[in-house]
Protein backbone atom coordinates (compact mmCIF):
# COMPACT_ATOMS: atom_id res chain seq x y z
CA UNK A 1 -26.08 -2.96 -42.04
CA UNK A 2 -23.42 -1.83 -39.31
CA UNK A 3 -25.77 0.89 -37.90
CA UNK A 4 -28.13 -2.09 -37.51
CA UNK A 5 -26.15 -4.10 -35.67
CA UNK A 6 -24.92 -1.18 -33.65
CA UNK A 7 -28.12 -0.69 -32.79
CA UNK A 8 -28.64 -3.86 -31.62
CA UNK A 9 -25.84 -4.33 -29.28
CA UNK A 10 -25.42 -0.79 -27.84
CA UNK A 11 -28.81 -1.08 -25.60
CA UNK A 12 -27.60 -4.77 -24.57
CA UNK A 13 -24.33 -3.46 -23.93
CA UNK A 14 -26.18 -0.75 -21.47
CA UNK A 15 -28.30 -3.61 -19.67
CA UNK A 16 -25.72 -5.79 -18.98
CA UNK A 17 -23.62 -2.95 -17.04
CA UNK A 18 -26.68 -1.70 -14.80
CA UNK A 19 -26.91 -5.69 -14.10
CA UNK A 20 -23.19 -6.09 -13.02
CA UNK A 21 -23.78 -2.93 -10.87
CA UNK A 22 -26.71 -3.80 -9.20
CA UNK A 23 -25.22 -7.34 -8.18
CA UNK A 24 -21.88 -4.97 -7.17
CA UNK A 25 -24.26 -3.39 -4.85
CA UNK A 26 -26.08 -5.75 -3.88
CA UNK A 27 -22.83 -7.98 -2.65
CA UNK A 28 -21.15 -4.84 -0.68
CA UNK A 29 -24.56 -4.29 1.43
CA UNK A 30 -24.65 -7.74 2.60
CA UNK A 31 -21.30 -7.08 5.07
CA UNK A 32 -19.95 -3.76 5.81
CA UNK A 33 -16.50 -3.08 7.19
CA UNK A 34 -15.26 -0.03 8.93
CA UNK A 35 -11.94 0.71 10.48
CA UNK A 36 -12.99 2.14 14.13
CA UNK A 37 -9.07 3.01 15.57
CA UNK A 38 -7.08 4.36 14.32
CA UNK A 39 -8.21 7.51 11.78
CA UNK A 40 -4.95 7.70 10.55
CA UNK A 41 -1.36 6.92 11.39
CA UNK A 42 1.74 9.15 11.48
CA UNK A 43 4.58 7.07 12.65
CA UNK A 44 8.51 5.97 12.95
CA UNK A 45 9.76 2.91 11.23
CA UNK A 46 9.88 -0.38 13.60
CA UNK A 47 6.86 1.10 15.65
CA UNK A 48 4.06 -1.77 16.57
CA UNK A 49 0.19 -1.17 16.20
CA UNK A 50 -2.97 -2.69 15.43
CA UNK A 51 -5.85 -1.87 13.56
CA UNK A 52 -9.68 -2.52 14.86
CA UNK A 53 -11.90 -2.96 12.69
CA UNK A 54 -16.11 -3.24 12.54
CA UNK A 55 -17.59 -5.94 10.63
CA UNK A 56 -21.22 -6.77 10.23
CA UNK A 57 -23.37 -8.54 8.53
CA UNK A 58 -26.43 -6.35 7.12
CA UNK A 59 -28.47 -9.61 6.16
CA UNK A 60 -30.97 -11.64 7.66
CA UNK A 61 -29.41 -15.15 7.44
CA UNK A 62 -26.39 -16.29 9.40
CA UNK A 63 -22.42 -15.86 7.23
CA UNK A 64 -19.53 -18.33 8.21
CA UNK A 65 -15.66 -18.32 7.29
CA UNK A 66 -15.30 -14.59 7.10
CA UNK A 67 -11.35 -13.84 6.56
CA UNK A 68 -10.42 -10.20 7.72
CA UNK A 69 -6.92 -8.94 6.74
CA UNK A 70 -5.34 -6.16 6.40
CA UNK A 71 -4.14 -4.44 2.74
CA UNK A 72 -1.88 -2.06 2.22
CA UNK A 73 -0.94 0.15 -1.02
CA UNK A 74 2.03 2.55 -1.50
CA UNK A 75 0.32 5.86 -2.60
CA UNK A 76 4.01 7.07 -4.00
CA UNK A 77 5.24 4.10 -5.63
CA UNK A 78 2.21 2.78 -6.55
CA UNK A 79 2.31 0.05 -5.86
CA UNK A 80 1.03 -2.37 -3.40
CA UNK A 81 2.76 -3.70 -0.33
CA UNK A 82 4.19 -7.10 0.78
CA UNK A 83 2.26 -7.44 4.51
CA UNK A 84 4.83 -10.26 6.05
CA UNK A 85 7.27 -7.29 5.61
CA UNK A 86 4.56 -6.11 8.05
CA UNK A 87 3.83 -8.51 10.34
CA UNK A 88 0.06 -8.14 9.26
CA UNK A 89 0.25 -11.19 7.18
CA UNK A 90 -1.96 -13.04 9.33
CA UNK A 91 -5.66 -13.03 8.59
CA UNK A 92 -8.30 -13.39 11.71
CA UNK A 93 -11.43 -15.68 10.52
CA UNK A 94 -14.68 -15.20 12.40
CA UNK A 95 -15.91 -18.33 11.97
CA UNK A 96 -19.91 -17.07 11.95
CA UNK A 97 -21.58 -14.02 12.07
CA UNK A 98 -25.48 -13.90 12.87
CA UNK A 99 -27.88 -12.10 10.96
CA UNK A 100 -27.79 -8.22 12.14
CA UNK A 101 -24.41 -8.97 14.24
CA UNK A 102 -21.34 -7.03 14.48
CA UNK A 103 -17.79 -8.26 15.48
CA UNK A 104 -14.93 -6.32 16.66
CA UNK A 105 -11.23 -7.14 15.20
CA UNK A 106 -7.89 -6.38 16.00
CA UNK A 107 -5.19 -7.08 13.76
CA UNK A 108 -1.82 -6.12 14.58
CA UNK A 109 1.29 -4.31 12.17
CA UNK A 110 4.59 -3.28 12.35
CA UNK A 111 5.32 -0.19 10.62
CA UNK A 112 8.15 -0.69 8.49
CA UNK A 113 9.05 1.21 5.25
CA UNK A 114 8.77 5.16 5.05
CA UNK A 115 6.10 6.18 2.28
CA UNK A 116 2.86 7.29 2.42
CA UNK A 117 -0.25 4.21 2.59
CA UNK A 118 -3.62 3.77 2.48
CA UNK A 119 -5.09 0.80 4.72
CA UNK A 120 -7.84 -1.13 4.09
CA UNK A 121 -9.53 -3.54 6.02
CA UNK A 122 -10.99 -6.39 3.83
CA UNK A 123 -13.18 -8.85 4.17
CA UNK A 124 -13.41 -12.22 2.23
CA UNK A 125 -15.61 -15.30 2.49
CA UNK A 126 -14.70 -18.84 1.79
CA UNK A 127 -18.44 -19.67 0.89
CA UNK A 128 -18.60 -17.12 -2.12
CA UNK A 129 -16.66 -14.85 -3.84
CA UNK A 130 -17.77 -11.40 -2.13
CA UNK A 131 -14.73 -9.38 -0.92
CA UNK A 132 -15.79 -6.21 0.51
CA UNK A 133 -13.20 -3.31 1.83
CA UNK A 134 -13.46 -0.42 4.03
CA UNK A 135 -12.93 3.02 3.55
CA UNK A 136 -9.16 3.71 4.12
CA UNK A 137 -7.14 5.91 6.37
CA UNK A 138 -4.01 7.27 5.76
CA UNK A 139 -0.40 5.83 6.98
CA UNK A 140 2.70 8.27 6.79
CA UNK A 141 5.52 6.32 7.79
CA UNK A 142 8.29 8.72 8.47
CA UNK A 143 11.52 8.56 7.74
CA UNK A 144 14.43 8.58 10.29
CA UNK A 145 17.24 10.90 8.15
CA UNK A 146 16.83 14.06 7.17
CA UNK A 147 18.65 13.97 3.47
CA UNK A 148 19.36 17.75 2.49
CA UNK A 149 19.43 16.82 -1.17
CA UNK A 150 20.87 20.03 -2.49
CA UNK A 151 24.27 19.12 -0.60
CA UNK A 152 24.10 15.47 -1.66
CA UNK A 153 24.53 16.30 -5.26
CA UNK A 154 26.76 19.16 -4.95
CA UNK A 155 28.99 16.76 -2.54
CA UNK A 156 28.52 13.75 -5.15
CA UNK A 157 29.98 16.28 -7.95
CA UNK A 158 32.26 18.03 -5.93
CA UNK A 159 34.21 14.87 -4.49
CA UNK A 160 35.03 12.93 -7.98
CA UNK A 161 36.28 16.46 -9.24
CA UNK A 162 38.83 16.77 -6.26
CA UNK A 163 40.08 13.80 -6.29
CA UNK A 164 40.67 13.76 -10.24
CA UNK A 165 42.51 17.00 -9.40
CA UNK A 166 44.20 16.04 -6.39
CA UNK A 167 45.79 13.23 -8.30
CA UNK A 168 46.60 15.18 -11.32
CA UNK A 169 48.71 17.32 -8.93
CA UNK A 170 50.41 14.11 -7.42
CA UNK A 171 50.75 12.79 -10.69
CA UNK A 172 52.55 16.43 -11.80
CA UNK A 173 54.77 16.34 -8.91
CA UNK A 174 56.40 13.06 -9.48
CA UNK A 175 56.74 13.56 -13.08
CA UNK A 176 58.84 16.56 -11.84
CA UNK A 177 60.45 14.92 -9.58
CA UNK A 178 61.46 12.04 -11.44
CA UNK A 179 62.85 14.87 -14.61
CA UNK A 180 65.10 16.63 -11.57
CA UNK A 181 66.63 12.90 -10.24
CA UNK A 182 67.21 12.34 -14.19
CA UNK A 183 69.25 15.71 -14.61
């Protein structure tokens, strides 16, 4: 009775994912998004840039109340990134874009935080739920110290231990002290 069943659902469990990926498809042909400057980035913390970006719509009827913004995630931590931190918080709405039409973008950053990024541009409507992204490029934000960690744990070790001895040694010398004034 379970094979039967199996049976049963496995084949509508097969159609309903070629459905949800045609409809996937279908949504991210309708507008396409491409970041056209920069390729990547390789900066200093507190540097200011901005990001232009290529939208267009690929269909045949008019769209309205696109939102393009800027997102950011933190390929070391994982994690991804607060954009007022950024200055890029900001969306710019194009408030229609004809059938076949293209629109240029610029949307502005501050590079804050040493890590390595990816950048998207992305694309959201107010009309429907598509959200489409571009491809990303890569942001290195580079940090301003050099840390030689090697010598940052040997001096982290090394410093407690000197102390602790130097003030054993105090410690020993007015002990002896004080025995000498007692005699």
């Amino acid at each position: 009775m379970k094979k039967f069943y199996l049976l049963l659902i496995l084949p509508l469990v097969f159609i309903g994912l070629s459905i949800s990926k045609v409809s996937a498809q279908d949504v991210s042909s309708s507008i396409s998004v491409e970041i056209t400057t920069p390729s990547s980035v390789e900066v200093y913390p507190g540097v200011e840039g901005a990001i232009t970006a290529n939208v267009t719509n690929n269909t045949s009827s008019d769209m309205t109340n696109l939102i393009v913004y800027i997102t950011m995630v933190d390929v070391v931590k994982n994690m991804t990134v607060n954009l007022e931190d950024y200055s890029a918080d900001v969306p710019v709405v194009i408030p229609e874009l004809k059938a076949n039409q293209s629109e240029t973008v610029t949307l502005p950053i501050i590079y804050v935080y040493p890590s390595e990024y990816h950048l998207y541009v992305t694309v959201a409507t107010k009309d429907n739920l598509d959200i489409i992204s571009s491809p990303s490029i890569p942001v290195n934000i580079i940090t301003l110290t050099k840390i030689d960690y090697p010598l940052v744990k040997i001096t982290s070790i090394a410093v407690p231990v000197l102390l602790l001895l130097a003030f054993g040694f105090v410690s020993i010398q007015r002990k002896r002290r004080n025995m000498t004034i007692q005699k």
